[in-house]
PDB file of N, CA and C in Angstrom:
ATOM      1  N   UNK A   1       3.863   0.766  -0.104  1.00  0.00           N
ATOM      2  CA  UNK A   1       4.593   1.097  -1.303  1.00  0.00           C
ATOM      3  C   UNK A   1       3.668   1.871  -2.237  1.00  0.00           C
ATOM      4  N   UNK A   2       4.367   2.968  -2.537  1.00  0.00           N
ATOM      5  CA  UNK A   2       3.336   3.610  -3.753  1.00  0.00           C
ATOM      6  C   UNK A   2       3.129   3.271  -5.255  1.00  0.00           C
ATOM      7  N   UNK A   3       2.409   3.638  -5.984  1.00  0.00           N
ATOM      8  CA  UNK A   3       2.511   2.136  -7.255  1.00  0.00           C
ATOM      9  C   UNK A   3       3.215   2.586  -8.042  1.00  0.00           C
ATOM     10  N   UNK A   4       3.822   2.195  -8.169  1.00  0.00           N
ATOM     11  CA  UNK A   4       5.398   2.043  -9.165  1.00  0.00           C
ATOM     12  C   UNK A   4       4.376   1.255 -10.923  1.00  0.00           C
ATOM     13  N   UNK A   5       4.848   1.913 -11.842  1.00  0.00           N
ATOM     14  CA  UNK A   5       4.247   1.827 -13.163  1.00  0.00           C
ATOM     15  C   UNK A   5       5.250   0.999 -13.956  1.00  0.00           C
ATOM     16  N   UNK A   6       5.489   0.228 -15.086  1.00  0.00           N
ATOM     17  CA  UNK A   6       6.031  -0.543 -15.906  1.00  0.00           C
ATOM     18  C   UNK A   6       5.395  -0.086 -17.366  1.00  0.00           C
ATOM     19  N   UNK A   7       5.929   0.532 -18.094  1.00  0.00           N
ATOM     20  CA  UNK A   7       5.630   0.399 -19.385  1.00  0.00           C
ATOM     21  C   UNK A   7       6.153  -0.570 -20.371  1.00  0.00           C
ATOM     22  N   UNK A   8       4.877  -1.293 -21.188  1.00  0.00           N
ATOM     23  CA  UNK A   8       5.585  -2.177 -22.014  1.00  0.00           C
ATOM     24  C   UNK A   8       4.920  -1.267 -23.618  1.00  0.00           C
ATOM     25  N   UNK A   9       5.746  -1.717 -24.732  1.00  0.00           N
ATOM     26  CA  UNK A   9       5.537  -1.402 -25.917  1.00  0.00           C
ATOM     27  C   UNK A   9       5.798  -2.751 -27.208  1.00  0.00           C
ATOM     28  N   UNK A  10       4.868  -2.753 -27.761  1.00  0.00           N
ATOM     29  CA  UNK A  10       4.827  -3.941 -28.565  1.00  0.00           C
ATOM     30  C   UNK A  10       5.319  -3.884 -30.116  1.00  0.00           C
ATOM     31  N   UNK A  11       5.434  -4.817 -30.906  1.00  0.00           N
ATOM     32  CA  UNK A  11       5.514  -4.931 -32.362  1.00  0.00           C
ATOM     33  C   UNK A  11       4.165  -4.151 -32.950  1.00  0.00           C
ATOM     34  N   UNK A  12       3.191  -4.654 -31.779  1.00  0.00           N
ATOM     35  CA  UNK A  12       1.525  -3.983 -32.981  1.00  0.00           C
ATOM     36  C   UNK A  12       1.124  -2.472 -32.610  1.00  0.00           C
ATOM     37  N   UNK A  13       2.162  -2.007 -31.877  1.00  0.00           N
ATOM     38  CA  UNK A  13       2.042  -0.474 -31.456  1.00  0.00           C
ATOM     39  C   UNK A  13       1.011  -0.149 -30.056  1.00  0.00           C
ATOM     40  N   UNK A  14       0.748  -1.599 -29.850  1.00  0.00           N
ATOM     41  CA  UNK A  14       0.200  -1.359 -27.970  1.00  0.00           C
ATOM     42  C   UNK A  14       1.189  -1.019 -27.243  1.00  0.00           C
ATOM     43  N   UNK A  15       0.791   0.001 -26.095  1.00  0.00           N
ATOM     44  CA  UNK A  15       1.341   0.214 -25.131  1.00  0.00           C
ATOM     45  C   UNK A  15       0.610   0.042 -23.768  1.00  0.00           C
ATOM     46  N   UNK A  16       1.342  -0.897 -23.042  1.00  0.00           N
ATOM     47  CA  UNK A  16       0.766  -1.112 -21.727  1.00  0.00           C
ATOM     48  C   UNK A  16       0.950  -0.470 -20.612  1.00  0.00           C
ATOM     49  N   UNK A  17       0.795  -0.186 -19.816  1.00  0.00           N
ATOM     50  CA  UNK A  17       0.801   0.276 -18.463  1.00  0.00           C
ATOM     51  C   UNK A  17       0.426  -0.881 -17.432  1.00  0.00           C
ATOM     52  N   UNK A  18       1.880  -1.095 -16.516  1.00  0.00           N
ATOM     53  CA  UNK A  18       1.147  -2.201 -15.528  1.00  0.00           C
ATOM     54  C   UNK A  18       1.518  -1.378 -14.199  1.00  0.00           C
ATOM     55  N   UNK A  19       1.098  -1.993 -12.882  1.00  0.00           N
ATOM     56  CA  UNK A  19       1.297  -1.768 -11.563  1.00  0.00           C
ATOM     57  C   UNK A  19       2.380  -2.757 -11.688  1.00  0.00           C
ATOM     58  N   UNK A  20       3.610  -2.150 -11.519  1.00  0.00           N
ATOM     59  CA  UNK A  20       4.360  -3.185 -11.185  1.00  0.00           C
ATOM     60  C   UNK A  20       4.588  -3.153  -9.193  1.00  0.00           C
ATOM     61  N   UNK A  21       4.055  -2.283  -8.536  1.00  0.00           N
ATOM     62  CA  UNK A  21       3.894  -2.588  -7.209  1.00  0.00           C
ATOM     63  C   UNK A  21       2.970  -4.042  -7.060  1.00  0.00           C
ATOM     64  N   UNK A  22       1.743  -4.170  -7.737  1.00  0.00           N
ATOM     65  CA  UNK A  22       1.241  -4.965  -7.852  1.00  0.00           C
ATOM     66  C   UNK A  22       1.608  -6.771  -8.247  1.00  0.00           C
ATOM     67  N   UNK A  23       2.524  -6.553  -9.062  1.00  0.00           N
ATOM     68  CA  UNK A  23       3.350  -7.840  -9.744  1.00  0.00           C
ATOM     69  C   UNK A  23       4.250  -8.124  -8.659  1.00  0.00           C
ATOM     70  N   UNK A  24       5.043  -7.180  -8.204  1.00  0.00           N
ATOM     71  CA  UNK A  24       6.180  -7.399  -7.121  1.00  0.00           C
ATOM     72  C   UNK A  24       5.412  -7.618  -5.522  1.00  0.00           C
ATOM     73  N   UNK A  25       3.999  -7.421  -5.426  1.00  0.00           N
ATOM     74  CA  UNK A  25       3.594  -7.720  -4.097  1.00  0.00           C
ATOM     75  C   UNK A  25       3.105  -9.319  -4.375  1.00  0.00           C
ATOM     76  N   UNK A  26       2.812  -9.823  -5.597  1.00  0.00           N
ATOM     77  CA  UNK A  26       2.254 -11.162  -6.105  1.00  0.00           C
ATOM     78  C   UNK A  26       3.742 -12.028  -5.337  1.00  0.00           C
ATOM     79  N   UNK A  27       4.516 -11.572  -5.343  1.00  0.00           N
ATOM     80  CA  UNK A  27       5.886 -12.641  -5.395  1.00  0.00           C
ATOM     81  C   UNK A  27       6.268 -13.735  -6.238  1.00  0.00           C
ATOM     82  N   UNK A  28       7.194 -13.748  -6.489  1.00  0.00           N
ATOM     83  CA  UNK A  28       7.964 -14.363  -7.522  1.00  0.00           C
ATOM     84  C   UNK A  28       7.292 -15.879  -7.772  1.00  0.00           C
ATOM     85  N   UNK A  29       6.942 -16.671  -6.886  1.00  0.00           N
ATOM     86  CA  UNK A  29       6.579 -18.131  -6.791  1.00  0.00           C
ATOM     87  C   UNK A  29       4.439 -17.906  -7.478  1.00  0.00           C
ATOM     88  N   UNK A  30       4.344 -17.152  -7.405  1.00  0.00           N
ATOM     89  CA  UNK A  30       2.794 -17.187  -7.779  1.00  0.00           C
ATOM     90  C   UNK A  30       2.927 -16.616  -9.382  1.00  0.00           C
ATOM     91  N   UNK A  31       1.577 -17.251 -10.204  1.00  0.00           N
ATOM     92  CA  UNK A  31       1.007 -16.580 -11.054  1.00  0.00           C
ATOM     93  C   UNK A  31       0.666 -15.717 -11.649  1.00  0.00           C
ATOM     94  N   UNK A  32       1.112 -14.432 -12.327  1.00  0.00           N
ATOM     95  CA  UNK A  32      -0.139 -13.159 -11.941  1.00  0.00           C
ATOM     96  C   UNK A  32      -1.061 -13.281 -12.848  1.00  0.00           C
ATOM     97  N   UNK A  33      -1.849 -13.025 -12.834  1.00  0.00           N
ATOM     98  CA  UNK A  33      -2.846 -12.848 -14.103  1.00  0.00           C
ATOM     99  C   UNK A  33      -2.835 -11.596 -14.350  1.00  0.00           C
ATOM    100  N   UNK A  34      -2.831 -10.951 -15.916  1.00  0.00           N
ATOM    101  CA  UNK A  34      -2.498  -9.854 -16.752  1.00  0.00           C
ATOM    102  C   UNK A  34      -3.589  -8.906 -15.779  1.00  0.00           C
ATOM    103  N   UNK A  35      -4.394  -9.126 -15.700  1.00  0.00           N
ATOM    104  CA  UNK A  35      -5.607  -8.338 -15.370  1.00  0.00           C
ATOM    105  C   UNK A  35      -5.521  -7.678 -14.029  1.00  0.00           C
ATOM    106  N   UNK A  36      -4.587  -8.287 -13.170  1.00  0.00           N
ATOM    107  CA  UNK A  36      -4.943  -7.696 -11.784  1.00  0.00           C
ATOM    108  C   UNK A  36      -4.041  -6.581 -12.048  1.00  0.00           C
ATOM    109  N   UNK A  37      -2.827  -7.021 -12.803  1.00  0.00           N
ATOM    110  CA  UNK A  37      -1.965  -5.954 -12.721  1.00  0.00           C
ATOM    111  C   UNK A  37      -1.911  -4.751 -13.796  1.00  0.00           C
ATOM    112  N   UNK A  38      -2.617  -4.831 -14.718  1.00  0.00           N
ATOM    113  CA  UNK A  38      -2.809  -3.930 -16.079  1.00  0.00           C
ATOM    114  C   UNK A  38      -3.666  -2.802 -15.630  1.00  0.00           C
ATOM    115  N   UNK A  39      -3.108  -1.725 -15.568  1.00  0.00           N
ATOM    116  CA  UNK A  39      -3.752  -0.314 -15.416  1.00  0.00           C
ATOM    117  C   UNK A  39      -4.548   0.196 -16.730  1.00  0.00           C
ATOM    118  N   UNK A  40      -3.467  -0.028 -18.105  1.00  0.00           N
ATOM    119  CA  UNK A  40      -3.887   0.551 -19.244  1.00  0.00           C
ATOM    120  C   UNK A  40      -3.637   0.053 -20.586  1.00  0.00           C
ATOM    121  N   UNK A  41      -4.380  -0.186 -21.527  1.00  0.00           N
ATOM    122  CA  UNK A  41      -3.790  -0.912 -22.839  1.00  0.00           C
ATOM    123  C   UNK A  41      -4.048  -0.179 -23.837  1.00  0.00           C
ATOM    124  N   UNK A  42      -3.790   0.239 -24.978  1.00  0.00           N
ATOM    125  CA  UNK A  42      -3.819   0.722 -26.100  1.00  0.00           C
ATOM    126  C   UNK A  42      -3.443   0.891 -26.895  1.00  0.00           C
ATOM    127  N   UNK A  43      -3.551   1.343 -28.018  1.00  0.00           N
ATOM    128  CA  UNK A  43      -3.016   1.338 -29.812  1.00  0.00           C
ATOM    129  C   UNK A  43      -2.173   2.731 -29.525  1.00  0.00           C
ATOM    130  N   UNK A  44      -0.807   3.246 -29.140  1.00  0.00           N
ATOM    131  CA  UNK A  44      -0.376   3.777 -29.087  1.00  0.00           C
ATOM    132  C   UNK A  44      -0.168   4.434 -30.234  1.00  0.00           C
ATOM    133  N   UNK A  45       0.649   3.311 -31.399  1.00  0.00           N
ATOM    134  CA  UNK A  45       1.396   3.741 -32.279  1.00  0.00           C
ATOM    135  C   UNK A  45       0.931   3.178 -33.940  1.00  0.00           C
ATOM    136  N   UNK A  46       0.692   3.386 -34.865  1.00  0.00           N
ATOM    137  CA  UNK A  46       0.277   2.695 -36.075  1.00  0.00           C
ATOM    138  C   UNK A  46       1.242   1.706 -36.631  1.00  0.00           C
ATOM    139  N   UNK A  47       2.304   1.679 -35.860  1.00  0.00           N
ATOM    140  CA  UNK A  47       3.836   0.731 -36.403  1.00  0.00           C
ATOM    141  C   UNK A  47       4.185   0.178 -35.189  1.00  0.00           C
ATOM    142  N   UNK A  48       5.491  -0.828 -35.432  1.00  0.00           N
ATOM    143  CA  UNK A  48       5.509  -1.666 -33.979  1.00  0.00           C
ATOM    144  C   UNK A  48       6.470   0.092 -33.230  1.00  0.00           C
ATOM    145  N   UNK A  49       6.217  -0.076 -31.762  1.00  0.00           N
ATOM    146  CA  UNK A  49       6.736   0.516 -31.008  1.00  0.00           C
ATOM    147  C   UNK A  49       8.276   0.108 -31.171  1.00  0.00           C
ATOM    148  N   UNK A  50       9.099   1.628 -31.016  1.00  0.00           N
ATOM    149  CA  UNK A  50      10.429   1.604 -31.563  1.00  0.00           C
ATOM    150  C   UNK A  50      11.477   1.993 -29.867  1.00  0.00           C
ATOM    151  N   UNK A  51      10.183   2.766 -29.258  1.00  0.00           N
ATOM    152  CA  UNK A  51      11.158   3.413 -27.969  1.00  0.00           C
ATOM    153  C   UNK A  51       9.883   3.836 -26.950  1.00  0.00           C
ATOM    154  N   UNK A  52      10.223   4.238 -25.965  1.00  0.00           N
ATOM    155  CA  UNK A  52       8.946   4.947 -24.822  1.00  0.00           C
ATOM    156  C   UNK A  52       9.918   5.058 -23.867  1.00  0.00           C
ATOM    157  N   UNK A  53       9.322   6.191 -23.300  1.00  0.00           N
ATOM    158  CA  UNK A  53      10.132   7.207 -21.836  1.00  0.00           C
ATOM    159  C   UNK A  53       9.096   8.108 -20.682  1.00  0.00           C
ATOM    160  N   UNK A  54       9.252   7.355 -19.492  1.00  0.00           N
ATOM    161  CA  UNK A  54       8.130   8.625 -19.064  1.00  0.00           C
ATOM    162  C   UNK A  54       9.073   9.446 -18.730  1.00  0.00           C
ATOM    163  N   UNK A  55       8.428  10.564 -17.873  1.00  0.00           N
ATOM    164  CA  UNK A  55       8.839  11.627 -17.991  1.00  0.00           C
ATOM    165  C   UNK A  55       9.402  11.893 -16.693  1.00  0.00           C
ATOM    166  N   UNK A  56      10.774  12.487 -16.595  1.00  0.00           N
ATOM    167  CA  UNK A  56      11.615  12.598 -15.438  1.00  0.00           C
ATOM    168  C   UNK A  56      10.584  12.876 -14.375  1.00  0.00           C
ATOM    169  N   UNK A  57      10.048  13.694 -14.460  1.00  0.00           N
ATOM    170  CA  UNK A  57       9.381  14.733 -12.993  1.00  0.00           C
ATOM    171  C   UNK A  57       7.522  14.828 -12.762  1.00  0.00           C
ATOM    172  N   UNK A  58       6.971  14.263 -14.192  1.00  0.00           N
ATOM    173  CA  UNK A  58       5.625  14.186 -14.101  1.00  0.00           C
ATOM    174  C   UNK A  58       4.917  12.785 -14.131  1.00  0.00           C
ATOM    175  N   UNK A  59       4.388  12.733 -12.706  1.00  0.00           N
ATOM    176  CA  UNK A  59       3.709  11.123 -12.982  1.00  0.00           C
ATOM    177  C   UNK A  59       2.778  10.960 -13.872  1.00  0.00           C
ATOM    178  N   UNK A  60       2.626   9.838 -14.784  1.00  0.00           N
ATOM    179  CA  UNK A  60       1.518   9.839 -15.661  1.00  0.00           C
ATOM    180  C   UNK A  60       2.223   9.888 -16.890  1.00  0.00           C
ATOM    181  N   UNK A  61       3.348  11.266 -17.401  1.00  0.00           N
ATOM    182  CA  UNK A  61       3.440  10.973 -18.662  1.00  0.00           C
ATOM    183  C   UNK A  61       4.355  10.403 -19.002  1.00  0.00           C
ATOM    184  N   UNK A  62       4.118   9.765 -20.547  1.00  0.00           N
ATOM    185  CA  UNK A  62       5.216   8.883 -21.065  1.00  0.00           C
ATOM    186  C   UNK A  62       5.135   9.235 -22.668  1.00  0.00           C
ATOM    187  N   UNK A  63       6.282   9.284 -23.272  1.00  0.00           N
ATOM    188  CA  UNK A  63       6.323   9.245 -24.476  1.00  0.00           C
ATOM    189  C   UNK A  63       6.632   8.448 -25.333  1.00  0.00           C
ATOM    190  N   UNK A  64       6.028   7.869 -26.600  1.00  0.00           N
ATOM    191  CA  UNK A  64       5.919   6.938 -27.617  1.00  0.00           C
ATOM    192  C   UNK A  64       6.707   7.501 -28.831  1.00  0.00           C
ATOM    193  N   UNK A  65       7.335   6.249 -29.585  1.00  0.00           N
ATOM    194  CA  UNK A  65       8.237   6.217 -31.122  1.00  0.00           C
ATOM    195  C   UNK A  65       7.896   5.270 -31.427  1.00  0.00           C
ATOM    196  N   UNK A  66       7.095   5.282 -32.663  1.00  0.00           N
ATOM    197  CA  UNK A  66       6.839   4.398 -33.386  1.00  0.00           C
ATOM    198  C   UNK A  66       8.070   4.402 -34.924  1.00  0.00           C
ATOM    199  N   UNK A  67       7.646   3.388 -35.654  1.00  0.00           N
ATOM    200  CA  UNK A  67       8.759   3.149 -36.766  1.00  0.00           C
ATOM    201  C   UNK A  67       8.195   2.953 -37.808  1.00  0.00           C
ATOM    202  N   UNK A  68       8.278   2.806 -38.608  1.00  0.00           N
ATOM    203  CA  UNK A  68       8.035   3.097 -40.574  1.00  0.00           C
ATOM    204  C   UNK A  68       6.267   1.966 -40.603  1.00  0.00           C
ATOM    205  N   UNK A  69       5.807   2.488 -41.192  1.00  0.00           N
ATOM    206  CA  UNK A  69       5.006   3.877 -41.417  1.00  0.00           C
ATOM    207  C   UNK A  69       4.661   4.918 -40.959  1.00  0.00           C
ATOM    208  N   UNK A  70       4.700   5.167 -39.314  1.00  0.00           N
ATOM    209  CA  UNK A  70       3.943   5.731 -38.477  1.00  0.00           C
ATOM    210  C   UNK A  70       5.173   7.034 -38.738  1.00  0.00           C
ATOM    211  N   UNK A  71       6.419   6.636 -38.291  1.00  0.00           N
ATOM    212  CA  UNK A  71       7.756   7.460 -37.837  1.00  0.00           C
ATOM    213  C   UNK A  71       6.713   9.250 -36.601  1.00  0.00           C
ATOM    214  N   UNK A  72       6.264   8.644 -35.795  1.00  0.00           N
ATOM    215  CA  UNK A  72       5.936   9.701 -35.010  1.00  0.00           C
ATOM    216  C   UNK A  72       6.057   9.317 -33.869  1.00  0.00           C
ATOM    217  N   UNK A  73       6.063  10.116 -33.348  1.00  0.00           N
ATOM    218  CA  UNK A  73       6.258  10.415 -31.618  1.00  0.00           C
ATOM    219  C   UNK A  73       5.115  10.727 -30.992  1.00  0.00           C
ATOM    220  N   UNK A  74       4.498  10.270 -30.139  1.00  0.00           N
ATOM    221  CA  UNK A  74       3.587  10.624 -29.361  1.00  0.00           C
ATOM    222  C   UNK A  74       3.898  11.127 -27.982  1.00  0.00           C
ATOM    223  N   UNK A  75       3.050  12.199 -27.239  1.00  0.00           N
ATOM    224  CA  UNK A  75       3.139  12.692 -25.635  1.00  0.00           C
ATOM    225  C   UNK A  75       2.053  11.965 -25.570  1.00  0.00           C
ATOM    226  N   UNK A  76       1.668  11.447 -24.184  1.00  0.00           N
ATOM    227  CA  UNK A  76       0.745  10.482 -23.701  1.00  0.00           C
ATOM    228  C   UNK A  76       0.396  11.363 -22.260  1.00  0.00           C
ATOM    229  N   UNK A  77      -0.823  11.607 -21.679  1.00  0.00           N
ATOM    230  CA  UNK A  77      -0.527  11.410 -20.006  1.00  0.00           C
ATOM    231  C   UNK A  77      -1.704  10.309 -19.894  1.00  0.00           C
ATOM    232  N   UNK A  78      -1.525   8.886 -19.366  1.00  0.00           N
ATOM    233  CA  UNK A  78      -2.096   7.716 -19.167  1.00  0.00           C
ATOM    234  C   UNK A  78      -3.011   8.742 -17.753  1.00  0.00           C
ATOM    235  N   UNK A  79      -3.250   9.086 -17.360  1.00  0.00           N
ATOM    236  CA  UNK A  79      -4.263   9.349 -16.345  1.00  0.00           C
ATOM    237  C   UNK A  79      -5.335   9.848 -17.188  1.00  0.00           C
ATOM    238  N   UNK A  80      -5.088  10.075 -18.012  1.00  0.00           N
ATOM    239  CA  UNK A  80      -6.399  10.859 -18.874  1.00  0.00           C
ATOM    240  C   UNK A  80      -7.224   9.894 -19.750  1.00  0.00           C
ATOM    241  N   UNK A  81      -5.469   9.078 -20.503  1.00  0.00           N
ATOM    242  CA  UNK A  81      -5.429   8.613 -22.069  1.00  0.00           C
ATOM    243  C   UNK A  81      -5.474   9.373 -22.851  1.00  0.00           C
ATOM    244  N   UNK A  82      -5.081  10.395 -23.056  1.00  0.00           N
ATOM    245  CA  UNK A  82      -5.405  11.273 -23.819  1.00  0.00           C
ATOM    246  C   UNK A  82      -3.955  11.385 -24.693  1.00  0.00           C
ATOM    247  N   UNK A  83      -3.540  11.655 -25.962  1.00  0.00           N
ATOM    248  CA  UNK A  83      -2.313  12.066 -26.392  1.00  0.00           C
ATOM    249  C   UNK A  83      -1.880  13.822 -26.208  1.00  0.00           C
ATOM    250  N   UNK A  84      -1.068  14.219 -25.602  1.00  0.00           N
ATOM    251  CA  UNK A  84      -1.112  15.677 -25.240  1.00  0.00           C
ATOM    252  C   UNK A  84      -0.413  16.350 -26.466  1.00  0.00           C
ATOM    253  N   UNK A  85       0.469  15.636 -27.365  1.00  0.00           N
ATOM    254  CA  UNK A  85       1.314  15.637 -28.371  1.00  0.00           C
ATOM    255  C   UNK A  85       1.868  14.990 -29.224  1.00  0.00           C
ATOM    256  N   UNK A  86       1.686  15.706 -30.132  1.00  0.00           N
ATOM    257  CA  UNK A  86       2.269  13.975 -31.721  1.00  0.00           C
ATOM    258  C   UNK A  86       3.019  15.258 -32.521  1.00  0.00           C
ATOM    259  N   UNK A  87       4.750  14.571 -32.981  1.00  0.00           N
ATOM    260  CA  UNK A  87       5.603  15.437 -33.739  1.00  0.00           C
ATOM    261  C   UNK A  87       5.798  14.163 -34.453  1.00  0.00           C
ATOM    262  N   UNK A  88       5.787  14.340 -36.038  1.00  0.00           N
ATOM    263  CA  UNK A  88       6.570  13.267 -37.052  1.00  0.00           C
ATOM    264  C   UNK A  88       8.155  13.432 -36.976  1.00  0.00           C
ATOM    265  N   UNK A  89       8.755  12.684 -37.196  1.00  0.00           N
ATOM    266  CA  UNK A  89       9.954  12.395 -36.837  1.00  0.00           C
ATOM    267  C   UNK A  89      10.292  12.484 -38.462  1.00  0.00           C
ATOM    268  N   UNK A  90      11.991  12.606 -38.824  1.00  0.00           N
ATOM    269  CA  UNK A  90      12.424  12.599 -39.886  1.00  0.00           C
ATOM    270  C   UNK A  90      13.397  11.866 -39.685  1.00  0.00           C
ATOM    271  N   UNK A  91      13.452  10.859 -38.987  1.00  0.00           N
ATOM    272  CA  UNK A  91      14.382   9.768 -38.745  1.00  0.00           C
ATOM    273  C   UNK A  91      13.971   8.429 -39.468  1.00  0.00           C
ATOM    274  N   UNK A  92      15.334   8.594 -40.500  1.00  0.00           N
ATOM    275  CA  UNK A  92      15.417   6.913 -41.443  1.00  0.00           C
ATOM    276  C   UNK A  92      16.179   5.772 -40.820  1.00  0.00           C
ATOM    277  N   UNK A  93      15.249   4.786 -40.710  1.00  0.00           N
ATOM    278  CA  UNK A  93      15.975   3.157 -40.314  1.00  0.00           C
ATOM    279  C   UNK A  93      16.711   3.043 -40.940  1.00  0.00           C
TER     280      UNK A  93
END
């Protein structure tokens, strides 16, 4: 199986990256520990995470929405870590 990715996004603006090939080869009856399966962790966003999407056709990227204060959008490609793009948003809660 090729590794299939899981993005999670938090209240404190982390965004994770897991192997979820990895979680799903653990099987349901075992433990996992965060660590075997965590590719990537980081401060994505300055506000809790509002939304995230990777990207139809390119492995690696995913995009971030954060919410009041931050109100921006981030491009991400997690193979790098690098942010490739940040647009402020003019969208009110």
């Amino acid at each position: 199986m090729d590794q299939v990715k899981l993005a999670t996004g938090s209240a404190d603006g982390t965004l994770g990256i897991w192997s979820l090939s990895e979680i799903l080869r653990s099987g349901s009856d075992s433990v996992l520990e965060p660590s075997s399966s965590i590719l990537w962790a980081g401060q994505a966003q300055e506000a809790p995470m509002q939304a995230l999407a990777w990207h139809p056709k390119r492995d690696g990227i995913i995009a971030t929405g954060g919410g009041n204060p931050d109100k921006s959008i981030r491009v991400w490609d997690v193979s790098d870590n690098v942010i490739t793009s940040q647009e402020e948003s003019s969208f009110k809660h």
